[in-house]
N, C-alpha and C. Protein backbone atom coordinates (compact mmCIF):
# COMPACT_ATOMS: atom_id res chain seq x y z
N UNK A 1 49.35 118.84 80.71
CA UNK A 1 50.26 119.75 80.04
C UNK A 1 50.27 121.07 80.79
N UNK A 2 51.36 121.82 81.02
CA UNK A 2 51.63 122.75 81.24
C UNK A 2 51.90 123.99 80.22
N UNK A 3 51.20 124.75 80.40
CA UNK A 3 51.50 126.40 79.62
C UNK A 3 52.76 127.02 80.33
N UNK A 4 53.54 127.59 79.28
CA UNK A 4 54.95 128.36 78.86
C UNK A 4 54.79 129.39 77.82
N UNK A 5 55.50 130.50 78.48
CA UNK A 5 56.52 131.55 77.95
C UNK A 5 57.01 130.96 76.79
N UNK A 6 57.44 130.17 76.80
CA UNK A 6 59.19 129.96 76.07
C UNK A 6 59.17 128.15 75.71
N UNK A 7 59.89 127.38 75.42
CA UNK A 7 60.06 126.52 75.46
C UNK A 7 61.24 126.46 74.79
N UNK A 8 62.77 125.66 74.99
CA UNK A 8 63.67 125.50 74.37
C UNK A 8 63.67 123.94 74.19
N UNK A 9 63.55 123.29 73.01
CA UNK A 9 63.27 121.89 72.93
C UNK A 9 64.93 121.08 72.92
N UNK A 10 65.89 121.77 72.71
CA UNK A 10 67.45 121.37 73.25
C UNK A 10 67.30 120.93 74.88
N UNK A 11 66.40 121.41 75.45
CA UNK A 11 66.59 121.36 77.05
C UNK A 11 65.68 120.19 77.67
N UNK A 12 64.41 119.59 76.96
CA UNK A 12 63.85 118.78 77.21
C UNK A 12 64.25 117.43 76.72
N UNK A 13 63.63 116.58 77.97
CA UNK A 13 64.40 114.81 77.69
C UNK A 13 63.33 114.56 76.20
N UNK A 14 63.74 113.76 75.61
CA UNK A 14 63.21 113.08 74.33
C UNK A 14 61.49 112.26 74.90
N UNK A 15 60.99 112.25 74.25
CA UNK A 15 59.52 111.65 74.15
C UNK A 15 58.99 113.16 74.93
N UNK A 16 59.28 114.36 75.41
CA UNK A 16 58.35 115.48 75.81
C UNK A 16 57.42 116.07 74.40
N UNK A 17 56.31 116.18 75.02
CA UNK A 17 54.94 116.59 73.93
C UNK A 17 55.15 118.05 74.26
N UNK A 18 54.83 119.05 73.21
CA UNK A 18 54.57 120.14 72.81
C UNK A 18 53.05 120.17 72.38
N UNK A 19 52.34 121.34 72.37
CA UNK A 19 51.29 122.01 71.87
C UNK A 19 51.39 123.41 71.59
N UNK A 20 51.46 123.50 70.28
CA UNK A 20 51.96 124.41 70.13
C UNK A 20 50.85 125.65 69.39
N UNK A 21 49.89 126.69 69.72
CA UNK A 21 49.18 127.22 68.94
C UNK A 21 49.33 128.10 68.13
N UNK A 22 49.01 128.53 67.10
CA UNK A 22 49.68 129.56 65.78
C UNK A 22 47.99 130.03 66.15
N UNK A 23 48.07 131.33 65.24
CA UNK A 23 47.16 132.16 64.61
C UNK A 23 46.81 131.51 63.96
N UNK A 24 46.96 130.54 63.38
CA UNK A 24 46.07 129.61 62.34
C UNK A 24 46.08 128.34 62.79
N UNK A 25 46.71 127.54 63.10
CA UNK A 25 46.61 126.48 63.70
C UNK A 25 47.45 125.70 64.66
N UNK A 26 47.09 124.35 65.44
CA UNK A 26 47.60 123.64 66.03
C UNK A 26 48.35 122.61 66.13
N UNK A 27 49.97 122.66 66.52
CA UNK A 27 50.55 121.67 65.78
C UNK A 27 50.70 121.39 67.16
N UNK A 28 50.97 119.45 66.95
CA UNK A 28 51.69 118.42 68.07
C UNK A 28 52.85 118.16 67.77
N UNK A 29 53.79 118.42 68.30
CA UNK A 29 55.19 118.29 68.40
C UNK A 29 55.82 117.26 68.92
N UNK A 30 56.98 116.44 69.20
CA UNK A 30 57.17 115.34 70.07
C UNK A 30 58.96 115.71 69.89
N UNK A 31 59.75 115.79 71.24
CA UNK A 31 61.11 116.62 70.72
C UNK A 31 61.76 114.68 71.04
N UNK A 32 62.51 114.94 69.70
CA UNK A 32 63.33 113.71 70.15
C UNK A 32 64.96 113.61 70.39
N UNK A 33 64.97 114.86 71.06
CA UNK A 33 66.24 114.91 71.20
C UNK A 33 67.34 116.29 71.21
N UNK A 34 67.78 116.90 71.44
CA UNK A 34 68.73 117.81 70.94
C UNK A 34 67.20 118.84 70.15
N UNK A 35 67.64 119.18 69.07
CA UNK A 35 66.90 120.45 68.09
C UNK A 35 65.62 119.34 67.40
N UNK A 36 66.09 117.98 67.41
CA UNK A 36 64.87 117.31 66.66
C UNK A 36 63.93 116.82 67.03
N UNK A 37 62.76 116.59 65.91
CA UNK A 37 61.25 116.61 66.57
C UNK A 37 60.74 115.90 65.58
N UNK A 38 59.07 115.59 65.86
CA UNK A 38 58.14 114.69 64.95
C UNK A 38 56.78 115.84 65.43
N UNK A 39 56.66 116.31 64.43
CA UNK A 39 55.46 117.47 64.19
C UNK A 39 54.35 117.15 63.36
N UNK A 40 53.17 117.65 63.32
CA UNK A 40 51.86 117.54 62.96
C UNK A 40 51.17 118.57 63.03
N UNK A 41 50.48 118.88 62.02
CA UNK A 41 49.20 120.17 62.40
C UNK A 41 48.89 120.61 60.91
N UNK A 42 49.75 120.68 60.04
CA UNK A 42 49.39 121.17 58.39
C UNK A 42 48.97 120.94 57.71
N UNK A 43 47.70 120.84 57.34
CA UNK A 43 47.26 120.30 56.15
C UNK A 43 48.05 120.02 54.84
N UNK A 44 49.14 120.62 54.55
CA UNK A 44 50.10 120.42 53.26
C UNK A 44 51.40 120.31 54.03
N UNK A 45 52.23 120.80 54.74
CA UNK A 45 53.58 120.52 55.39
C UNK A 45 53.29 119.12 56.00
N UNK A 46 52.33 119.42 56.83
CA UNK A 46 52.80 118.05 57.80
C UNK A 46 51.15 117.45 58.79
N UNK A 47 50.22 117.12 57.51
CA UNK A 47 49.32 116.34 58.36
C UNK A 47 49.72 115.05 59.33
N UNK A 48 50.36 114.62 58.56
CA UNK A 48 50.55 113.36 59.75
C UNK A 48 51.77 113.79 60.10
N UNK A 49 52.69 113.18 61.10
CA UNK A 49 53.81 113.63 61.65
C UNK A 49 55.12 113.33 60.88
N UNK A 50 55.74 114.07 60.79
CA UNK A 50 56.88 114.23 60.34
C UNK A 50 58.01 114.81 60.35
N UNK A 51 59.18 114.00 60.38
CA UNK A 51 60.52 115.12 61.41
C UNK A 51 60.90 116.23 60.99
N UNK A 52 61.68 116.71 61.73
CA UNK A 52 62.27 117.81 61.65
C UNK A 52 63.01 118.41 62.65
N UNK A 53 63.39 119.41 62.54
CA UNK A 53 64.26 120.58 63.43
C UNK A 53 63.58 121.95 63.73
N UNK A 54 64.02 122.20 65.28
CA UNK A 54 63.40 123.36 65.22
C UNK A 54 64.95 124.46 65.05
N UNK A 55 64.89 125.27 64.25
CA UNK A 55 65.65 126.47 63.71
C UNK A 55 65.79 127.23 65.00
N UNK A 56 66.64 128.33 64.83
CA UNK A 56 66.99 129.63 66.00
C UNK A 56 67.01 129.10 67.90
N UNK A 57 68.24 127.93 67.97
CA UNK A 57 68.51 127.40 68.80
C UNK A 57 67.76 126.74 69.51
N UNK A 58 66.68 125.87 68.72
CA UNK A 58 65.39 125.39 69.29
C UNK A 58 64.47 126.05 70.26
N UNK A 59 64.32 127.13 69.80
CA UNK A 59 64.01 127.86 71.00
C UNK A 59 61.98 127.95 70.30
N UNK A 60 60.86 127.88 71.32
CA UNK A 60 59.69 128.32 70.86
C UNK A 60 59.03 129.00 71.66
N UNK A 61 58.61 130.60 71.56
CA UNK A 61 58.22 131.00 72.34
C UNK A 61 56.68 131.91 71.97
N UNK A 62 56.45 131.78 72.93
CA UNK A 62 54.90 133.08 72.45
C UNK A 62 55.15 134.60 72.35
N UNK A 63 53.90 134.52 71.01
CA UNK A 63 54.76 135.68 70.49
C UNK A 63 55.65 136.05 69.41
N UNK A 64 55.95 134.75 69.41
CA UNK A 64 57.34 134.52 67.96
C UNK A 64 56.69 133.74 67.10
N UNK A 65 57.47 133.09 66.36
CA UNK A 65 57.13 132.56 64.86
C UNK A 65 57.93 131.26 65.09
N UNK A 66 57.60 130.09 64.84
CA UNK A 66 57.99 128.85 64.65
C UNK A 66 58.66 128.69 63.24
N UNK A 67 60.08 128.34 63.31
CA UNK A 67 60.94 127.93 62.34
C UNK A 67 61.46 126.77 62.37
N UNK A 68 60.97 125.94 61.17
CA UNK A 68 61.24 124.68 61.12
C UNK A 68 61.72 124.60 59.86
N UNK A 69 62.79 123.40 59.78
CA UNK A 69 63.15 122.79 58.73
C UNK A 69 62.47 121.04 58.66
N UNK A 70 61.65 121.21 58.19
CA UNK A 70 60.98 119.46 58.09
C UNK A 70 61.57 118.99 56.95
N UNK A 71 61.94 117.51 57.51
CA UNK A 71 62.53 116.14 56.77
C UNK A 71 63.71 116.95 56.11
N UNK A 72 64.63 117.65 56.77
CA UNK A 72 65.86 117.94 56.68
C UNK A 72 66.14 118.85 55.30
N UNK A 73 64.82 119.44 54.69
CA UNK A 73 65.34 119.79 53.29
C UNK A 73 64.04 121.38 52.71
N UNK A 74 62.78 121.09 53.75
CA UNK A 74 61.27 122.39 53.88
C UNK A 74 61.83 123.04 54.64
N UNK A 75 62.02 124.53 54.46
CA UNK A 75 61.93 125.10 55.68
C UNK A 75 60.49 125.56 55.58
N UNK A 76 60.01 126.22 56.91
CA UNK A 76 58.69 126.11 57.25
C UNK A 76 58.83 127.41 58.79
N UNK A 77 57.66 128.23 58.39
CA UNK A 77 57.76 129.28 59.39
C UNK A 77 56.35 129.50 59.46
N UNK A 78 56.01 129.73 60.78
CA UNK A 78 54.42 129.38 60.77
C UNK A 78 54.08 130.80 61.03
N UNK A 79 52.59 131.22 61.51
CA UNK A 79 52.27 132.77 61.96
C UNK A 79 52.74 132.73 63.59
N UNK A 80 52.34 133.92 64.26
CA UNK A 80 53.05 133.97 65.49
C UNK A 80 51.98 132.81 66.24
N UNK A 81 53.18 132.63 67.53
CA UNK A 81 52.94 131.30 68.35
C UNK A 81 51.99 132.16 69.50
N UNK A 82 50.87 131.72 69.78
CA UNK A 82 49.64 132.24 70.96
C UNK A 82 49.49 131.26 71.84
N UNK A 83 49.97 130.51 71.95
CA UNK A 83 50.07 129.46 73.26
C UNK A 83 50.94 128.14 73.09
N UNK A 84 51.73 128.04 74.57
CA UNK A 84 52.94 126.79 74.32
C UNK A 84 52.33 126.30 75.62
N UNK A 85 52.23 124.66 75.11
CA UNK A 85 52.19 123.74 76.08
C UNK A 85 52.86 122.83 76.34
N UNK A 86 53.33 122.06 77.15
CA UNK A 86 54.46 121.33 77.56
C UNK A 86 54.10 120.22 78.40
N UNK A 87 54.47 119.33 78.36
CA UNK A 87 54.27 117.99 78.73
C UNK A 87 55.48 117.25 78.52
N UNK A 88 56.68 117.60 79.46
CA UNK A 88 57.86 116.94 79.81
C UNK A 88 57.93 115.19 80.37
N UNK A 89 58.80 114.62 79.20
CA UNK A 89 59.01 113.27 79.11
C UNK A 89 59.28 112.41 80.67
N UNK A 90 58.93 111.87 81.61
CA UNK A 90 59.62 111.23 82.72
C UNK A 90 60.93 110.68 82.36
N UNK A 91 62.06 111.20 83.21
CA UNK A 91 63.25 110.30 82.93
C UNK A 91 62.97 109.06 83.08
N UNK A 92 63.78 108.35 82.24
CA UNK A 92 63.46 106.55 83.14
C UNK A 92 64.19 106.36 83.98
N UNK A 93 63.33 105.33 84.67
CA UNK A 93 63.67 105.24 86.40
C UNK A 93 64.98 104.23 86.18
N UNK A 94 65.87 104.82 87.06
CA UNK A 94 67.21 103.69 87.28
C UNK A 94 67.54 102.43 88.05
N UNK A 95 67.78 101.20 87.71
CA UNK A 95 67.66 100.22 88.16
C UNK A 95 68.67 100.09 89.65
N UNK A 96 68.72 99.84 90.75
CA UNK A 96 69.62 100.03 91.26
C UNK A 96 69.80 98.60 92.46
């Protein structure tokens, strides 16, 4: 995994891992696509993984605050973000 500034999860291919650290805790992220994701880290939102969206143009950066809407209906805003890690999906290889 790689450490980031910033991460915009609109911009990454689907199956890329996130690590994402809060002032309080550590969530695993998995972007599947566009703004949506499969997240983990909460003891009450989201111990085991569960979808969602990331809010304010999917954008996650350090420094800021993580805004999520989980299972399309929680919104969810965590304390500020102190470290982004990134672990970008391999395209799949093309048959040719």
């Amino acid at each position: 995994m790689t450490s980031a500034e910033y991460v915009n999860c609109a911009g990454l291919p689907p199956g890329s891992l996130l690590e994402v650290e809060t002032r309080n805790r550590r969530y695993l992220i998995e972007c599947l696509g566009g703004d949506a994701i499969r997240i983990s880290g909460h003891p009450d939102y989201c111990p085991i993984p569960v979808t969602g969206r990331v809010m304010m143009s999917g954008l996650i950066e350090r420094g800021g605050h993580l805004h999520l809407l989980l299972e399309n209906q929680r919104p969810m805003t965590t304390s500020r973000v102190t470290r982004v890690r990134v672990q970008a999906a391999k395209p799949p290889e093309t048959i040719q």
